[in-house]
N, C-alpha and C. Protein backbone atom coordinates (compact mmCIF):
# COMPACT_ATOMS: atom_id res chain seq x y z
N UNK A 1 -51.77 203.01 106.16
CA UNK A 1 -52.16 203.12 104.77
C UNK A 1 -51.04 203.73 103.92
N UNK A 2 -50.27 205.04 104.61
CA UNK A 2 -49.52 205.34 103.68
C UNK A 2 -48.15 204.68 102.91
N UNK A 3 -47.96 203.73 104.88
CA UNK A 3 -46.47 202.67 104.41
C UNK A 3 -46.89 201.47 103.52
N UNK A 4 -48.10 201.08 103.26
CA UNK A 4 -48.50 200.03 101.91
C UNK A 4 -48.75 200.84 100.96
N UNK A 5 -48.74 202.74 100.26
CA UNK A 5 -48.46 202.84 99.39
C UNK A 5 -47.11 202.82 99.18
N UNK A 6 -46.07 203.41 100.23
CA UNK A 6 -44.36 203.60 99.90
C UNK A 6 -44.34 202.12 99.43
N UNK A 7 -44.76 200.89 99.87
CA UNK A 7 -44.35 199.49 99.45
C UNK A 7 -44.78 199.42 98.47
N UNK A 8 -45.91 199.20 98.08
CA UNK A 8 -45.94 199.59 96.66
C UNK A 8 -45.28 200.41 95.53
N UNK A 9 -44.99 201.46 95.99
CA UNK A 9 -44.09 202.33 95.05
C UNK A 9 -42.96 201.62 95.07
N UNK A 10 -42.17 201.74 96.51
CA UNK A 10 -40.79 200.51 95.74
C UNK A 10 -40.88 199.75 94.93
N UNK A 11 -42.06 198.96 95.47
CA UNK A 11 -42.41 197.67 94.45
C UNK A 11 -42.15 197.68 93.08
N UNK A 12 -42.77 198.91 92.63
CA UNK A 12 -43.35 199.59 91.12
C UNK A 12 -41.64 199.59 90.73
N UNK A 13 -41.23 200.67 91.80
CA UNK A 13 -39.82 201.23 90.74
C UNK A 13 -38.60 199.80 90.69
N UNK A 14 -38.28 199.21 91.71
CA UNK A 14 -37.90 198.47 91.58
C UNK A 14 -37.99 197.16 90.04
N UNK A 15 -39.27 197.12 89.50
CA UNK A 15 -39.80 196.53 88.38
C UNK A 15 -39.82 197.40 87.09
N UNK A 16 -39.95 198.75 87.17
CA UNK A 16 -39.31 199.89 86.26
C UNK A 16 -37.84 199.85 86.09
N UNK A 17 -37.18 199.81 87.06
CA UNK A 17 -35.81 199.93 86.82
C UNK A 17 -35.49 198.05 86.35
N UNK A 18 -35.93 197.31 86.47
CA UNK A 18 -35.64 195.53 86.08
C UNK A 18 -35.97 195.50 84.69
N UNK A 19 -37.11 196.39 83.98
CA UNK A 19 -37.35 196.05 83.06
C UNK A 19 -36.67 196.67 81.87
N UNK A 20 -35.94 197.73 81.98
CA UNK A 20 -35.12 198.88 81.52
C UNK A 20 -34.32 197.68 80.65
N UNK A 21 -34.37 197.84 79.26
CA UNK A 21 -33.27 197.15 79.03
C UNK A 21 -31.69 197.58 78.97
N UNK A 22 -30.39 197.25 79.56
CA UNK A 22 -29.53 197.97 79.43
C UNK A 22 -28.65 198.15 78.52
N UNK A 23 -28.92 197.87 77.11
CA UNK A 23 -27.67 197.75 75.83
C UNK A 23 -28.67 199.08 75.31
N UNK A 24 -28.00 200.01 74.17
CA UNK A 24 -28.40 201.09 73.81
C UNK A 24 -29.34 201.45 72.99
N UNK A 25 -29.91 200.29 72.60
CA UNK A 25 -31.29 200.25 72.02
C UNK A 25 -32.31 201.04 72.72
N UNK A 26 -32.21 200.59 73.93
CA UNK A 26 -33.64 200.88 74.82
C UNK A 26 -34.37 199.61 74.56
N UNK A 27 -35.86 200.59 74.59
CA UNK A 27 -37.15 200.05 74.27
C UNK A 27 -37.27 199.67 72.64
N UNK A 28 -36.36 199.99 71.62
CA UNK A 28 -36.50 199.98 70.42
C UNK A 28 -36.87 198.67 70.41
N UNK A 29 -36.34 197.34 70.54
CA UNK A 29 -35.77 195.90 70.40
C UNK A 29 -37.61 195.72 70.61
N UNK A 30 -38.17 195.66 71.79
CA UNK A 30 -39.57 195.65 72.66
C UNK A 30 -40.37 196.79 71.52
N UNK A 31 -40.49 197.44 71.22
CA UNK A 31 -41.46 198.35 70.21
C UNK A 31 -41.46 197.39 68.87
N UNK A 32 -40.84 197.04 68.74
CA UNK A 32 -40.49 196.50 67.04
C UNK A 32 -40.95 195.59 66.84
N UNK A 33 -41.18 194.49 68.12
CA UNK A 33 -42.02 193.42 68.09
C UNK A 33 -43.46 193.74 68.12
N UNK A 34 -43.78 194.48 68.99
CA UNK A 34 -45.43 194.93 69.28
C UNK A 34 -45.19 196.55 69.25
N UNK A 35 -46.60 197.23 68.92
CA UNK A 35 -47.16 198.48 69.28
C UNK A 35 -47.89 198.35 70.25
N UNK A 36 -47.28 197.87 71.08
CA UNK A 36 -48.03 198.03 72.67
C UNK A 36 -47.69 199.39 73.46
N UNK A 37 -46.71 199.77 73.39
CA UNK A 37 -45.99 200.91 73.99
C UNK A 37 -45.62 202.12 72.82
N UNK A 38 -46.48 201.97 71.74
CA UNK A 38 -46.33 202.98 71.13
C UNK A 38 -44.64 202.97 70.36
N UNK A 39 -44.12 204.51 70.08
CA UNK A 39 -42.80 204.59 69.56
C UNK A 39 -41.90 204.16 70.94
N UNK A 40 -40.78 204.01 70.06
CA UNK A 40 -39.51 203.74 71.39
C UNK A 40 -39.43 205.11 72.37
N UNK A 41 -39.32 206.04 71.51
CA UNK A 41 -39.07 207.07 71.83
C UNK A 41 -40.14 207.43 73.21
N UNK A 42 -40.90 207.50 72.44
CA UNK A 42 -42.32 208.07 73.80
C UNK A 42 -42.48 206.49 74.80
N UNK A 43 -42.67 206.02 74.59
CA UNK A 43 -42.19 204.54 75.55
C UNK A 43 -41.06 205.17 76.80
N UNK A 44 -40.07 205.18 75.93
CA UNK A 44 -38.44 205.29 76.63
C UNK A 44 -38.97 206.86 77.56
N UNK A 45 -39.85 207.84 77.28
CA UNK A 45 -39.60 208.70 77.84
C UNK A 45 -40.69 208.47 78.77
N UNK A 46 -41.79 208.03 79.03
CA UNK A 46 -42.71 208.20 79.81
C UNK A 46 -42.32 207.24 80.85
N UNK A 47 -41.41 205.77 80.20
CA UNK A 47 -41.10 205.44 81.40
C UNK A 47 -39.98 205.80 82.55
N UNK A 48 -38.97 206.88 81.79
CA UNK A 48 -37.69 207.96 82.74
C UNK A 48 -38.79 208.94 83.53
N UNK A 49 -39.90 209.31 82.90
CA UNK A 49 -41.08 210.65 83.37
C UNK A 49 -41.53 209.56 84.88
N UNK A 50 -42.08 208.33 84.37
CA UNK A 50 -42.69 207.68 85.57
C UNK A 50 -41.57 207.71 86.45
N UNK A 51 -40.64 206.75 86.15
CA UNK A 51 -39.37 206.44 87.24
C UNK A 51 -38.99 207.37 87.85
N UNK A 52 -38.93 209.18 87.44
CA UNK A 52 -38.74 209.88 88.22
C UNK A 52 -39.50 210.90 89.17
N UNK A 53 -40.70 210.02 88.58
CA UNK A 53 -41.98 210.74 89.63
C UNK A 53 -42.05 209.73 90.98
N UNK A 54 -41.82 208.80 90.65
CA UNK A 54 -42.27 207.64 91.70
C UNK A 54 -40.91 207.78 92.66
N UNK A 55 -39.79 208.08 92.32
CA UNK A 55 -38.78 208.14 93.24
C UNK A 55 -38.69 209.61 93.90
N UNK A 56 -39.44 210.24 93.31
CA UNK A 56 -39.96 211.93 94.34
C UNK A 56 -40.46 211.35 95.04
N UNK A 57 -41.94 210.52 94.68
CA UNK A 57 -42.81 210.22 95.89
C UNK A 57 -42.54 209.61 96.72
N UNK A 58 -40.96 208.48 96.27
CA UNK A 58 -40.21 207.83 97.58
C UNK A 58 -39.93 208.38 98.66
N UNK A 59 -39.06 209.40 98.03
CA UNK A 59 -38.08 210.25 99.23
C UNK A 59 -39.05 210.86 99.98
N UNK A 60 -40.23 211.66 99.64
CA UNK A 60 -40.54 212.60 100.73
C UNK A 60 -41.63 211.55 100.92
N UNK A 61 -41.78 210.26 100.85
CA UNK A 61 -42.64 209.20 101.99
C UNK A 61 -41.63 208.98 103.18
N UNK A 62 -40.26 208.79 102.26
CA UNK A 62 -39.01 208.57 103.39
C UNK A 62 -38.81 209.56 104.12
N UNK A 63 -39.18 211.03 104.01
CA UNK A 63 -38.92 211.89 104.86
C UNK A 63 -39.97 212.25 105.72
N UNK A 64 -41.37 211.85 105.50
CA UNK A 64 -41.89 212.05 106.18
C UNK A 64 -42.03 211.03 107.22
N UNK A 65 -42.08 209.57 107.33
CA UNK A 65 -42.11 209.09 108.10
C UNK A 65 -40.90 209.10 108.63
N UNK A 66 -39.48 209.80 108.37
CA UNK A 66 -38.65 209.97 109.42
C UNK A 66 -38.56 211.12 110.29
N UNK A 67 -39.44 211.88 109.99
CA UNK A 67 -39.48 213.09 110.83
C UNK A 67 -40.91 212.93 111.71
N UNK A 68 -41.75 211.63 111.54
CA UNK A 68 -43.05 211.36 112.16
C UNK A 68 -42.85 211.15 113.68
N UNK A 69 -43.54 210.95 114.59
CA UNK A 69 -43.46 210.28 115.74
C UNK A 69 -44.49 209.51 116.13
């Protein structure tokens, strides 16, 4: 159960980090069309807040199943 959530989480960040746009706008370009995601600003930050929660929960999935037996 726990290695189909780590797959999942890759899954997730892997598609967090794809969707990132990389020219210096950000999210501005994507906000301006729709208020789906709110301001750029809070957009741009909740998704660095997610991306760096989900890659905590990577590593110590990765550490725990390497210290498992």
């Amino acid at each position: 159960m726990i290695k189909i959530i780590w797959l999942l989480i890759s899954i997730l960040l892997l598609a967090l980090i794809l969707i990132r746009i990389p020219n210096n706008a950000g999210l501005t370009s994507f906000t301006t069309k729709s208020n789906f995601l709110g301001s750029a600003n809070s957009a741009e930050k909740f998704l660095d807040n997610l991306t760096w929660f989900l890659i905590v929960c990577y590593f110590l999935l990765a550490i725990k199943f390497n210290y498992s037996i």
